[in-house]
Protein backbone atom coordinates (compact mmCIF):
# COMPACT_ATOMS: atom_id res chain seq x y z
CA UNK A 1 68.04 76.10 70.72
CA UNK A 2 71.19 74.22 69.29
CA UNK A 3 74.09 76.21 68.50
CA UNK A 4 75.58 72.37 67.28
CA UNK A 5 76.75 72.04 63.22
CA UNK A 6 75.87 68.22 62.67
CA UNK A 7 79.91 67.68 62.49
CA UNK A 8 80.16 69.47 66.27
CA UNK A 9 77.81 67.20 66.97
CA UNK A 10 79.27 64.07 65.65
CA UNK A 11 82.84 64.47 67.44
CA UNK A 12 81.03 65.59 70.45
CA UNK A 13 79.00 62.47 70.76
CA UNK A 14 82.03 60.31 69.72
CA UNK A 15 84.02 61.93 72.09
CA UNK A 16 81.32 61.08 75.16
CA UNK A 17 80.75 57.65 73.66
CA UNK A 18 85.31 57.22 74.67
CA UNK A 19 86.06 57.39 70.78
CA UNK A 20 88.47 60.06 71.24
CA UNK A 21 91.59 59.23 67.92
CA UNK A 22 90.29 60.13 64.53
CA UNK A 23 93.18 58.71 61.84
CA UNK A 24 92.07 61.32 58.87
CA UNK A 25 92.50 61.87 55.37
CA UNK A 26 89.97 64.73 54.78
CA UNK A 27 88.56 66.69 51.31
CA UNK A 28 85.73 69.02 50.66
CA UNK A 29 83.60 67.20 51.65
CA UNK A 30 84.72 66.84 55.16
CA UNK A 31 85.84 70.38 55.66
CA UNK A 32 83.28 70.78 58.73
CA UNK A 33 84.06 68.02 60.24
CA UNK A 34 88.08 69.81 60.48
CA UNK A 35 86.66 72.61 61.73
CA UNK A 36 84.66 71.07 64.06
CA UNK A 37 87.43 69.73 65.83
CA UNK A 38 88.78 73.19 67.23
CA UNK A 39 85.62 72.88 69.19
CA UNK A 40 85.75 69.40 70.87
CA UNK A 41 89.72 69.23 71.61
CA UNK A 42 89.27 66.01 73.58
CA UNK A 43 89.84 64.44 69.90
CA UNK A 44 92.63 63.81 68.47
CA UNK A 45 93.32 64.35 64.67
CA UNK A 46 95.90 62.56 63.08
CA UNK A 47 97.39 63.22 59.54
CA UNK A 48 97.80 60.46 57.21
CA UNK A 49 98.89 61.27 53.26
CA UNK A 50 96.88 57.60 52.46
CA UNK A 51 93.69 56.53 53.20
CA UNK A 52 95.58 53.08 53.44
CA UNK A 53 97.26 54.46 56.68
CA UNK A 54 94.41 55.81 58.00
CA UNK A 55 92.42 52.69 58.35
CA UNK A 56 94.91 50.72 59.25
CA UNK A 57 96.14 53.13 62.22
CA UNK A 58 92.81 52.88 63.15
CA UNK A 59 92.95 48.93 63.47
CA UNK A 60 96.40 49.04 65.09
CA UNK A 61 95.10 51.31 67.94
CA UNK A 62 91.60 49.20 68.38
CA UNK A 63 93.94 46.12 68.82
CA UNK A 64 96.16 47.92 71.72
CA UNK A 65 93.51 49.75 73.14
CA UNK A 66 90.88 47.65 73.16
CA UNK A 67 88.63 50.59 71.79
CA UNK A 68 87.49 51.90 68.51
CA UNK A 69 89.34 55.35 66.78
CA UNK A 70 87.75 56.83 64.02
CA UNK A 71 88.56 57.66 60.51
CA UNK A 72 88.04 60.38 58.33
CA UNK A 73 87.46 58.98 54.55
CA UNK A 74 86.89 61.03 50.99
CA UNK A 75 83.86 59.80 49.56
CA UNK A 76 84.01 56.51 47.84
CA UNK A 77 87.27 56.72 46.34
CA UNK A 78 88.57 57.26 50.09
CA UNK A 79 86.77 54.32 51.24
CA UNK A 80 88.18 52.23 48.30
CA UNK A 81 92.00 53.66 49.00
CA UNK A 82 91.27 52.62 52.59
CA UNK A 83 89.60 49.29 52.03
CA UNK A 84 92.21 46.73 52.11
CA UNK A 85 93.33 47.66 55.39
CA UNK A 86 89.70 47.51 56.35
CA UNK A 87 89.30 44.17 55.01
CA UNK A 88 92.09 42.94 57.72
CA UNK A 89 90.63 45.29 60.46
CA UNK A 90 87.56 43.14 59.20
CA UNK A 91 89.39 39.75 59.91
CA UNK A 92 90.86 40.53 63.04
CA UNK A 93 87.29 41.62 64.49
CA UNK A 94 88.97 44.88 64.83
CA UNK A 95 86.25 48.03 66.25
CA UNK A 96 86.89 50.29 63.72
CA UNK A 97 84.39 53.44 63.22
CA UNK A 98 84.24 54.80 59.87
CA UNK A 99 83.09 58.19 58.96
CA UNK A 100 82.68 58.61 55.30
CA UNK A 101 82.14 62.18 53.62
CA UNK A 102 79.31 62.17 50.99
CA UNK A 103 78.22 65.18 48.56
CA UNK A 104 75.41 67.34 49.85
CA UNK A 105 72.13 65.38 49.29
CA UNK A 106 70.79 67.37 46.81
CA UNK A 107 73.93 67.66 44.75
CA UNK A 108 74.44 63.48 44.24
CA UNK A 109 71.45 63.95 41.46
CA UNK A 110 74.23 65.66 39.24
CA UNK A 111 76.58 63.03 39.11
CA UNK A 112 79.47 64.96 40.01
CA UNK A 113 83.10 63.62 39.55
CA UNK A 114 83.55 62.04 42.55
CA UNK A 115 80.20 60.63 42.99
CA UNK A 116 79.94 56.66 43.55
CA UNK A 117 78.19 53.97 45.40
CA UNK A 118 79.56 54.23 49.30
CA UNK A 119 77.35 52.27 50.60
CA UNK A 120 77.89 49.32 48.70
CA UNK A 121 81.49 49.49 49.31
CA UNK A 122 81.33 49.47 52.71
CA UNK A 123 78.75 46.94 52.93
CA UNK A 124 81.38 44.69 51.80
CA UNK A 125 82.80 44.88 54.99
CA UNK A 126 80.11 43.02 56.27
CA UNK A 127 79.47 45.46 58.83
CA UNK A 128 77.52 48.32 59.93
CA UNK A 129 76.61 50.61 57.49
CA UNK A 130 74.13 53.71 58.11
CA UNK A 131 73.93 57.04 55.89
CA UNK A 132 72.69 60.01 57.92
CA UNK A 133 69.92 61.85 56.50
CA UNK A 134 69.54 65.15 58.72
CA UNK A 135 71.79 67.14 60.95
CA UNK A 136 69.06 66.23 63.62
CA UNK A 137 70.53 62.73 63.51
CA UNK A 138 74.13 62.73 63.56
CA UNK A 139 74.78 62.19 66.84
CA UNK A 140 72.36 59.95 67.27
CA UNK A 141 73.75 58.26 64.63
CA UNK A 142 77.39 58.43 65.48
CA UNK A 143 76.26 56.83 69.24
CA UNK A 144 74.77 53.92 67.30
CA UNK A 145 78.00 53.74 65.37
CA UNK A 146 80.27 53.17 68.06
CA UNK A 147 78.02 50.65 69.64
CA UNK A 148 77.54 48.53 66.28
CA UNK A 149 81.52 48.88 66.41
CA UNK A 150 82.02 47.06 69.90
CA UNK A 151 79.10 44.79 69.43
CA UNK A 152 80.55 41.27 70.57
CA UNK A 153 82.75 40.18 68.17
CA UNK A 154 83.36 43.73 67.22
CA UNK A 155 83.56 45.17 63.62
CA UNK A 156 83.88 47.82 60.86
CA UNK A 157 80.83 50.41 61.51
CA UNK A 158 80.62 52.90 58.88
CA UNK A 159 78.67 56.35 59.34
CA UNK A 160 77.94 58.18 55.78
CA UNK A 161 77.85 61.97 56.38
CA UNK A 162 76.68 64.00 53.78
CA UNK A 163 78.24 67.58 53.47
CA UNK A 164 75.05 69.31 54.16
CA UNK A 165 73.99 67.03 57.27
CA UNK A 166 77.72 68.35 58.79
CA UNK A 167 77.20 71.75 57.71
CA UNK A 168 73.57 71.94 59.06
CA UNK A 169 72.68 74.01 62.51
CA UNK A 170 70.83 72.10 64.71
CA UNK A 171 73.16 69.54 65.39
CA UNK A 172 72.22 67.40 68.66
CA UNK A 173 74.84 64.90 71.00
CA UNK A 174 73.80 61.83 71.85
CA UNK A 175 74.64 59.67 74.81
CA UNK A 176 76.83 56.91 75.10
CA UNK A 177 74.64 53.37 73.82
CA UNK A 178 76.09 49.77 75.48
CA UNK A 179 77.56 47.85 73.25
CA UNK A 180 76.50 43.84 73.06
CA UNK A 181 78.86 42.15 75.53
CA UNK A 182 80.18 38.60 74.49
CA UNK A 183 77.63 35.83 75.16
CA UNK A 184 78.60 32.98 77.54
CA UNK A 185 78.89 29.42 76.65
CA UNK A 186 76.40 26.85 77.71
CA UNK A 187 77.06 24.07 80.09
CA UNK A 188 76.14 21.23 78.00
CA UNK A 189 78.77 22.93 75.32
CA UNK A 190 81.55 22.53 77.80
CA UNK A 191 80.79 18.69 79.50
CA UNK A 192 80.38 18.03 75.61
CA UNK A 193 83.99 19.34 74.94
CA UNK A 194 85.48 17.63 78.05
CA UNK A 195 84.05 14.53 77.31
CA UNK A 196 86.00 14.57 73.93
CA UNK A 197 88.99 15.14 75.58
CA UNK A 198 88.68 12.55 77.91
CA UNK A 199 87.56 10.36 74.91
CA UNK A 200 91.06 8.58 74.59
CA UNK A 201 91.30 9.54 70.93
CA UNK A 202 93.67 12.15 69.04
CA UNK A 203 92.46 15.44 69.82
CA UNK A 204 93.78 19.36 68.39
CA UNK A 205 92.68 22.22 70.05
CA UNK A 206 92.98 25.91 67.47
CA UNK A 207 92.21 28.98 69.76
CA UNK A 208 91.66 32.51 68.64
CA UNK A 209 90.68 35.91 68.89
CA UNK A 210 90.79 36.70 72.35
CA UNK A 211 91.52 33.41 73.78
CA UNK A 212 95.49 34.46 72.28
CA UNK A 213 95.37 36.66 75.66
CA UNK A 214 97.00 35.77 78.88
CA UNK A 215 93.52 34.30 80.28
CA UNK A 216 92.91 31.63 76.89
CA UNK A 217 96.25 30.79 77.29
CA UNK A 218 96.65 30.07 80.65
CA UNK A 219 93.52 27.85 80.17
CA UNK A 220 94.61 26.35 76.96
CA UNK A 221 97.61 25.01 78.52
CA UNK A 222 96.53 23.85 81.07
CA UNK A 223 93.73 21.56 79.29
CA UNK A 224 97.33 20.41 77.73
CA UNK A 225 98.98 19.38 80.03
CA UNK A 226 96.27 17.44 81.67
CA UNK A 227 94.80 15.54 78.37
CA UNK A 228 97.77 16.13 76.11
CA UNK A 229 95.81 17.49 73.48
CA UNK A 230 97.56 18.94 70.77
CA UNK A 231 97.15 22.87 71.13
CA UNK A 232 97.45 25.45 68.32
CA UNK A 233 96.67 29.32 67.84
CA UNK A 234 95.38 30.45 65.02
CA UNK A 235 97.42 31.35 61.93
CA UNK A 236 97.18 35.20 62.18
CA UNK A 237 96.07 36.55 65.50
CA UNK A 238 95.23 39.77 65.90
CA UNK A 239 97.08 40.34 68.85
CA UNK A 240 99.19 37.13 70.79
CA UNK A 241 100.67 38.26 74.17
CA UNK A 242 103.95 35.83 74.44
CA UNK A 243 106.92 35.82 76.00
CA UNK A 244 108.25 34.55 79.30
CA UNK A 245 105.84 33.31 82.06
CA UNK A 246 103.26 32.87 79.55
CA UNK A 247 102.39 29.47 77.84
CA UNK A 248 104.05 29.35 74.03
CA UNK A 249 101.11 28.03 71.97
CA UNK A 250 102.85 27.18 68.82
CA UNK A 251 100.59 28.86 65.90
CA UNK A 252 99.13 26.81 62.60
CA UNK A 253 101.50 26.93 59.91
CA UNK A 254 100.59 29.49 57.09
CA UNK A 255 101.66 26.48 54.47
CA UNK A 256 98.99 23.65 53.98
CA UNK A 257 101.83 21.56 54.41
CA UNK A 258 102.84 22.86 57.65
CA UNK A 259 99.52 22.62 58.56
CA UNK A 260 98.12 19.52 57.21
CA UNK A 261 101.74 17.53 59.22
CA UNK A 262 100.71 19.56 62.67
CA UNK A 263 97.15 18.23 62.23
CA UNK A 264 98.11 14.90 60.81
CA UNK A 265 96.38 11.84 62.65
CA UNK A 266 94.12 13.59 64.96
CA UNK A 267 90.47 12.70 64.56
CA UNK A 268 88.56 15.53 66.97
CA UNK A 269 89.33 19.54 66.04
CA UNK A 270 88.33 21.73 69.29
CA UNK A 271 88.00 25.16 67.92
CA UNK A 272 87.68 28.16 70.43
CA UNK A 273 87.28 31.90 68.92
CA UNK A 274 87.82 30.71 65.60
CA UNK A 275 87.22 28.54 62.64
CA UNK A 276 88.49 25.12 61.41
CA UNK A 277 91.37 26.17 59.25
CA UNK A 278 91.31 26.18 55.60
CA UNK A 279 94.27 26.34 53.15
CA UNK A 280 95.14 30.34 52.38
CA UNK A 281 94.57 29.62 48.44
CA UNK A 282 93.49 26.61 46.47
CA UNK A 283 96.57 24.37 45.05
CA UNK A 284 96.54 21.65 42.17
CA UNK A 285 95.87 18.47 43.69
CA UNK A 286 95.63 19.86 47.15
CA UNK A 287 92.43 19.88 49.81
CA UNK A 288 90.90 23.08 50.97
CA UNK A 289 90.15 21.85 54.23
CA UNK A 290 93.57 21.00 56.39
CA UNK A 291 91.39 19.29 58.87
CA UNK A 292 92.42 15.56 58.21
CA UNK A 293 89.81 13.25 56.22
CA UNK A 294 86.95 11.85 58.77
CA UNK A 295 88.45 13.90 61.92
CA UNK A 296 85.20 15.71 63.58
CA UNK A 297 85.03 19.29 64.14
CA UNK A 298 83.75 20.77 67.90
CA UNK A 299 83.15 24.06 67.89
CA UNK A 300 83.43 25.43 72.13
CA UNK A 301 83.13 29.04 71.44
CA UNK A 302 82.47 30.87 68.60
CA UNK A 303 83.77 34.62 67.84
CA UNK A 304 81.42 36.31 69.18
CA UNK A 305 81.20 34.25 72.40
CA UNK A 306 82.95 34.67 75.86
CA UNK A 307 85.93 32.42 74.48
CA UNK A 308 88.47 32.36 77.27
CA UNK A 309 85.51 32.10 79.98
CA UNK A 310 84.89 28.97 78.07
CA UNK A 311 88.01 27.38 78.05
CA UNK A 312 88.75 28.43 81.37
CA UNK A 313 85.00 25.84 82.21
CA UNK A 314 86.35 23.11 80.06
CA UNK A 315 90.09 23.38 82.16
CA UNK A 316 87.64 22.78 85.77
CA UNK A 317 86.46 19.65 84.16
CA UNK A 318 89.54 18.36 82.53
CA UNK A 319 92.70 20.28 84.30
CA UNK A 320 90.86 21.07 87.83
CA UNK A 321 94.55 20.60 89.47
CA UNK A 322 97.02 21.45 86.52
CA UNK A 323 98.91 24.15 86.53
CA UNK A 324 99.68 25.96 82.90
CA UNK A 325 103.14 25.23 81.40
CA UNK A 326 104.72 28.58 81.30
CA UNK A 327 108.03 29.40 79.05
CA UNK A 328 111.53 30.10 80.94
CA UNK A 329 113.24 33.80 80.29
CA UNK A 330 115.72 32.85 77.68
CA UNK A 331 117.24 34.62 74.90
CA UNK A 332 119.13 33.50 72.33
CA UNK A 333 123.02 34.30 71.85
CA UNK A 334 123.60 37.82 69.14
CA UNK A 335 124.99 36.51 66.09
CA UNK A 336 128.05 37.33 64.16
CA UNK A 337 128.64 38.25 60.12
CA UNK A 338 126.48 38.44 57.48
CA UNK A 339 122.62 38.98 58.09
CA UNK A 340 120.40 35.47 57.02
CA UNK A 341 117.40 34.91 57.11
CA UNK A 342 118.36 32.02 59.86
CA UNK A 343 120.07 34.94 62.42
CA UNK A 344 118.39 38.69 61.94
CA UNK A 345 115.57 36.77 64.12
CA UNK A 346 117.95 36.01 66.98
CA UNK A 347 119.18 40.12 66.90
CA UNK A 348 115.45 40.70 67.69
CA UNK A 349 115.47 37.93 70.56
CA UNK A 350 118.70 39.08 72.26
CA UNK A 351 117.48 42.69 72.57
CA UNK A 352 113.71 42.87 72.22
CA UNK A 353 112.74 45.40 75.08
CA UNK A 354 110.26 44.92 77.97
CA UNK A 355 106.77 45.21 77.24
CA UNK A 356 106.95 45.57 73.46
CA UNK A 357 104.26 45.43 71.05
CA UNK A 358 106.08 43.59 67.74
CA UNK A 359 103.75 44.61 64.52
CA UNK A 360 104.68 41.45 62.33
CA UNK A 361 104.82 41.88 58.25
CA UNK A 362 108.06 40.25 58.23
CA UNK A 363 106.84 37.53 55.50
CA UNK A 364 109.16 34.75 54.19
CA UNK A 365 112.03 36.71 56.40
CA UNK A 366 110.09 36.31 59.58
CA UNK A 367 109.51 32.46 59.93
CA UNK A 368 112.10 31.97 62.58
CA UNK A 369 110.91 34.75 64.82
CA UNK A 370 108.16 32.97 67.24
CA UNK A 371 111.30 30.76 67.91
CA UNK A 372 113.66 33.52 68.31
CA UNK A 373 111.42 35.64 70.82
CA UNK A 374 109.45 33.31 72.74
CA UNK A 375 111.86 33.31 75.95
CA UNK A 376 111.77 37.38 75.70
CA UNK A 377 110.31 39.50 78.25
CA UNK A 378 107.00 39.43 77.70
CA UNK A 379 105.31 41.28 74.74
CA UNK A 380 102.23 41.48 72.26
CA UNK A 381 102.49 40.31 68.35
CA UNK A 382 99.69 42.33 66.02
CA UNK A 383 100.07 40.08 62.56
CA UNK A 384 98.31 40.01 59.06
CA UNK A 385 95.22 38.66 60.29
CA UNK A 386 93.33 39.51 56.61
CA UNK A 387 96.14 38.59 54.63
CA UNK A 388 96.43 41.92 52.52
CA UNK A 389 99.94 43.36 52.76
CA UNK A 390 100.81 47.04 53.19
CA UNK A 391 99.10 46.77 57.28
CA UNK A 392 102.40 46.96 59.05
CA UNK A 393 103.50 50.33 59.32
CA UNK A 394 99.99 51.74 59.42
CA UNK A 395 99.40 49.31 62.56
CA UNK A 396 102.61 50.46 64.15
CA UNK A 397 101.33 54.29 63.73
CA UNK A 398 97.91 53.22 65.41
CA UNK A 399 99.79 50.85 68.08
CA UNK A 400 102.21 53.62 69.13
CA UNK A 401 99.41 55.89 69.75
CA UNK A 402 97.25 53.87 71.82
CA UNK A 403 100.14 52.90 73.90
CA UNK A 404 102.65 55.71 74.19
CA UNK A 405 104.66 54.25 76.59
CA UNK A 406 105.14 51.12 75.25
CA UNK A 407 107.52 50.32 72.83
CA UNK A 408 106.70 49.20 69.31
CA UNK A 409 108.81 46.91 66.85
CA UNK A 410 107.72 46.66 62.91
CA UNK A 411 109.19 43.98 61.45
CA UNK A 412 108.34 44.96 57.86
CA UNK A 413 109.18 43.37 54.64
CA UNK A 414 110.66 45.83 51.94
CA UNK A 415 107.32 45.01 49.39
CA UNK A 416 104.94 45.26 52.03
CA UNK A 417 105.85 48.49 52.89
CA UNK A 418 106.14 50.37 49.79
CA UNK A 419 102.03 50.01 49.87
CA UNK A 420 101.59 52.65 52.95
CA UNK A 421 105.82 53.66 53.13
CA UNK A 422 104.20 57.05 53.93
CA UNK A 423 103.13 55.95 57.16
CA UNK A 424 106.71 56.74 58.21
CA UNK A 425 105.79 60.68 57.77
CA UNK A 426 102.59 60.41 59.95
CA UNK A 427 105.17 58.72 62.62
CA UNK A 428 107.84 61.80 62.41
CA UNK A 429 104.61 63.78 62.37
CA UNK A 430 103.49 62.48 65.66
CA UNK A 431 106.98 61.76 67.27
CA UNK A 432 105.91 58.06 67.93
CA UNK A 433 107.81 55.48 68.98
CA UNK A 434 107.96 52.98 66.15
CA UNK A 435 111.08 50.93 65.68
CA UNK A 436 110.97 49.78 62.05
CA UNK A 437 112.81 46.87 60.59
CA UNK A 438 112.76 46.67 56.73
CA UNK A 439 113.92 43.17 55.82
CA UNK A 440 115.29 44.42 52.36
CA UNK A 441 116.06 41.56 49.67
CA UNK A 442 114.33 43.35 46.48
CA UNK A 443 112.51 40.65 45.81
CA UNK A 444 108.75 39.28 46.36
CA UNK A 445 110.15 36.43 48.15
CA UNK A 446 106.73 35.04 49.04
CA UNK A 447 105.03 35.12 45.48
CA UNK A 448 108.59 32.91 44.04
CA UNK A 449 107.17 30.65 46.85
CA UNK A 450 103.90 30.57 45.51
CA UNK A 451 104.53 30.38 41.88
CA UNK A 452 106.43 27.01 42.47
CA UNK A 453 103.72 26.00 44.74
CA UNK A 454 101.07 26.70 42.41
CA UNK A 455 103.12 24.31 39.37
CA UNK A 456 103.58 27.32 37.40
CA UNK A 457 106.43 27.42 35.17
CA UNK A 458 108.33 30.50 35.95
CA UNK A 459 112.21 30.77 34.71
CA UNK A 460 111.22 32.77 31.97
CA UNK A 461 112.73 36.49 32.22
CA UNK A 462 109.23 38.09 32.17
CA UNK A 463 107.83 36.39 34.76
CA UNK A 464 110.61 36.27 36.89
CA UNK A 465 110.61 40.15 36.19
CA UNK A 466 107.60 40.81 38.11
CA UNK A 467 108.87 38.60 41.15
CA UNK A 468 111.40 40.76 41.54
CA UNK A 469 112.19 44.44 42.96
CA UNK A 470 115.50 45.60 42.37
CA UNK A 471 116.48 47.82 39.09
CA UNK A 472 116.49 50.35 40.97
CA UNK A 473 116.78 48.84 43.87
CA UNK A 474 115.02 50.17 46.82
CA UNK A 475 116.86 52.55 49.38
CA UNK A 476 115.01 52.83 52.44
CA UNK A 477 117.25 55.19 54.43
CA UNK A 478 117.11 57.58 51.92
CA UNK A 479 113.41 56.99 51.37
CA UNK A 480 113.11 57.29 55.80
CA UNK A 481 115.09 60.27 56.01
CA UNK A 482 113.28 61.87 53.41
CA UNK A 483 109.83 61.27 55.59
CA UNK A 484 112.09 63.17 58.41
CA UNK A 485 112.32 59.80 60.36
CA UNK A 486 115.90 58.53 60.96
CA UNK A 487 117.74 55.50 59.37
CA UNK A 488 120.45 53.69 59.28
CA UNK A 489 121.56 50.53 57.17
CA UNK A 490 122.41 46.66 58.61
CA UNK A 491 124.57 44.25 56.40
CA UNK A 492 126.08 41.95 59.44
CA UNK A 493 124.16 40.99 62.73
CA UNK A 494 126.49 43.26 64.49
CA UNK A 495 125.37 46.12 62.69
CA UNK A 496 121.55 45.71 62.80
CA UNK A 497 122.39 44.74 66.86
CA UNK A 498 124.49 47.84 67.39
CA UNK A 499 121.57 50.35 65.53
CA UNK A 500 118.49 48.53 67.12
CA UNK A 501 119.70 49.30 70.59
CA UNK A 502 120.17 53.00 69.96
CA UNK A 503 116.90 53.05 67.88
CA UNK A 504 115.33 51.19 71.04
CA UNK A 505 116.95 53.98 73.55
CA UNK A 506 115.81 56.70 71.61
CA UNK A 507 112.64 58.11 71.51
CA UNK A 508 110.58 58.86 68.24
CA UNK A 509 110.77 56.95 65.22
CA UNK A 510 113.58 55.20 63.71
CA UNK A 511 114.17 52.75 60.81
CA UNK A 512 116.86 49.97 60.09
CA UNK A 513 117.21 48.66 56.37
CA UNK A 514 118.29 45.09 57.14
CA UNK A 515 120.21 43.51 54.23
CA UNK A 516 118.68 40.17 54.69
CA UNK A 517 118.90 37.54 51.43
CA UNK A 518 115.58 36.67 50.28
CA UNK A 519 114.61 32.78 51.47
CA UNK A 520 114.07 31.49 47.70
């Protein structure tokens, strides 16, 4: 007979199935589950104070590892703290496995404080969503989870445990279930692609997903430099391995401007791994669509599809002989006086280390980095894939712990990370090494963009009050050290180059808070 709880037998199975993180915020209703883990120590619990952290730890360490974590959510009010980090985890087709504690089943008839609607909050994820109904079926459940999780494209898989299925003897593991692997392209597909190229007429090729890898890449650039097709990444990968000896695929511009001038006069759009691009937010007078008027759209690969397989098939038709252009090691010079927007990137160039995984929420601050860094040793960039701000330092946590011996960079505005600033504890918590950079010009930098962009009127002092973040202005160091992480503050590029290179040769987590003038 079973001597399993249904929460023994839930990290048990996850454990087999090689889900073996669990980024928590716990509450009653999860209390099992905590004690359950004393009894499976393959997992590993980690403390966040935000549900925000959690899930996006969770999404940080899928993209490095290449492998779900779980989370450990409160109810529906968890789920909602959680959700925004979700929704980019969502966007990057990031394998994220939820587990979501519900009241006892026969106690949601009372309508007790903290009851809600879970499953119609995470079905917004457009996911998986299953609520367990016995202890019998937990594990079996949990095994289905982390399969639904990996199925090609991956996604958000949510399991909804009530209290009394956890508490419940009787508990039983599961074994591991396949996930769906990515489906290959068809021939006709790829003689359909190569004929465009070789169709004499302006052509753009926008990779993503995991054609931003070496492999895509390699392939991409070499379909380049045999049919000079214009080639682009996506906006916001979820994770771009640059640097030197790999091909520097200059990314879409996050402006419709930028992006409407990259695209302008081309009339085929190749897409591999992702969509035809569309403008971020609607603007007077402006197109949606930043494909040009009349250019056709070929789709190679979809999401969900063997992407750089693909491309690698169109570059045997197209680039049978070409070898990929690959970028030179090249740094650029440090800089000297006051920090700009124009030279903090070059201070991150000069000194980036080997093999480091950069965690990009740098905003309006950051627009000179790809230039900056794309002779550096060779590293990974994580960005906002889902657009919702506050994912940077919670991706750093979840980054640092799938790869422990890499280091990671956070390049973090100062408004984005007030929405999960305690991330920073979980770091000192864990001893991780996370290198953060706040790029500090109390202000919203991006939304006094925007609100010219829009053809708002906005010099009046209320609006321009809510635009900006000073009185009191924010003090990070004070704010790090008080999370027991280290800090220091930048004004002049010699300063933020002398304390990144002892942050960098130190281990555990440090922040800088880099003086650096807002752009507008």
């Amino acid at each position: 007979m079973s001597t399993l709880n249904g929460a023994q037998s839930l990290i048990r199975t996850l454990v087999d199935s090689g889900v073996d993180v669990c980024f928590s915020n716990p509450g009653t209703s999860e209390m099992h589950f905590v004690a359950a883990l004393d009894s499976v120590p393959e997992m590993r619990g980690v403390l966040a104070l935000f549900e925000g952290v959690v899930t996006g730890a969770a999404d940080g360490y899928a993209r490095v590892a290449g492998k779900p974590a779980a989370t450990l959510l409160h109810l529906g009010p968890g789920l909602g703290n959680g959700l925004a980090n979700l929704h980019n985890a969502r966007r990057a087709h990031t394998p994220v496995v939820n587990v979501i504690g519900d009241h006892a089943t026969y106690h949601k008839q009372y309508d007790a404080p903290l009851e809600s609607d879970i499953d119609a909050i995470a079905g917004s994820l457009e996911g998986w969503v299953r609520r367990s109904g016995h202890t019998k079926d937990v594990g079996a459940d949990a095994a289905a989870a982390v399969a639904a999780a990996q199925d090609a494209p991956d996604r958000v898989a949510t399991l909804i445990l009530p209290a009394d299925a956890s508490w419940g003897e009787g508990g039983e593991t599961c074994e591991p279930i396949p996930p769906r692997v990515p489906q290959a392209v068809d021939s006709t597909t790829v003689q359909k692609i190569a004929d465009v190229l070789r169709s004499g007429e302006p052509v753009a090729l926008l990779i993503g997903g995991s054609a931003c890898r070496e492999a895509g890449l390699r392939a991409a650039s070499r379909i380049a430099a045999a049919t000079e097709v214009k080639v682009f990444a996506e906006t916001f990968p979820a994770r771009l391995e640059r640097g030197a000896g790999l091909p520097n695929i200059e990314r879409l511009g996050y402006l419709a401007e930028q992006a409407k001038y990259q695209l302008d006069g081309i009339k085929h759009l190749i897409v591999a791994g992702t969509r035809a691009p569309v403008s971020f937010f609607a603007y007077p007078g402006m197109p949606s669509e930043l494909t040009p008027e009349g250019a056709d759209v070929h789709v190679l690969a979809n999401v969900g599809q063997d992407v750089p397989a693909a491309l690698e098939a169109v570059a045997a038709l197209v680039a049978a002989d070409t070898e990929p252009v690959v970028r030179e090691a090249g740094r650029p010079e440090l800089p000297s006086g006051p920090l700009t927007v124009q030279n903090w990137v070059d201070v991150i160039g000069a000194l980036l280390p080997e093999n480091a995984i950069i965690v990009d929420e740098a905003n309006t601050s950051g627009l000179m980095l790809p230039a900056a860094t794309a002779g550096a040793p060779r590293h990974d960039v994580l960005t906002l894939t889902g657009g919702a701000i506050g994912y940077g330092m919670p991706v750093a946590v979840g980054a640092a712990i799938a790869a422990p011996r890499r280091p990671v960079v956070n390049l973090e505005s100062d408004g984005s990370a007030m929405y999960t600033i305690s991330a920073l504890w979980t770091q000192a918590r864990e001893n991780l090494d996370v290198t953060t950079v706040v790029l500090n010009n109390n202000a919203y930098a991006i939304l006094r963009m925007e609100l010219q962009r829009v053809g708002a009127s906005g010099d009046g002092p209320r609006a321009k009050d809510l635009l900006d973040i000073g009185r009191p202005d924010l003090d990070f160091v004070k704010i790090a050290e008080g999370m027991g992480v280290p800090a220091t503050r930048a004004t002049t590029a010699e300063e933020l180059a002398g304390q990144f290179r002892r942050a960098i040769a130190e281990p555990g987590p440090h922040l800088i808070d880099a003086a650096v003038p807002p752009l507008l």
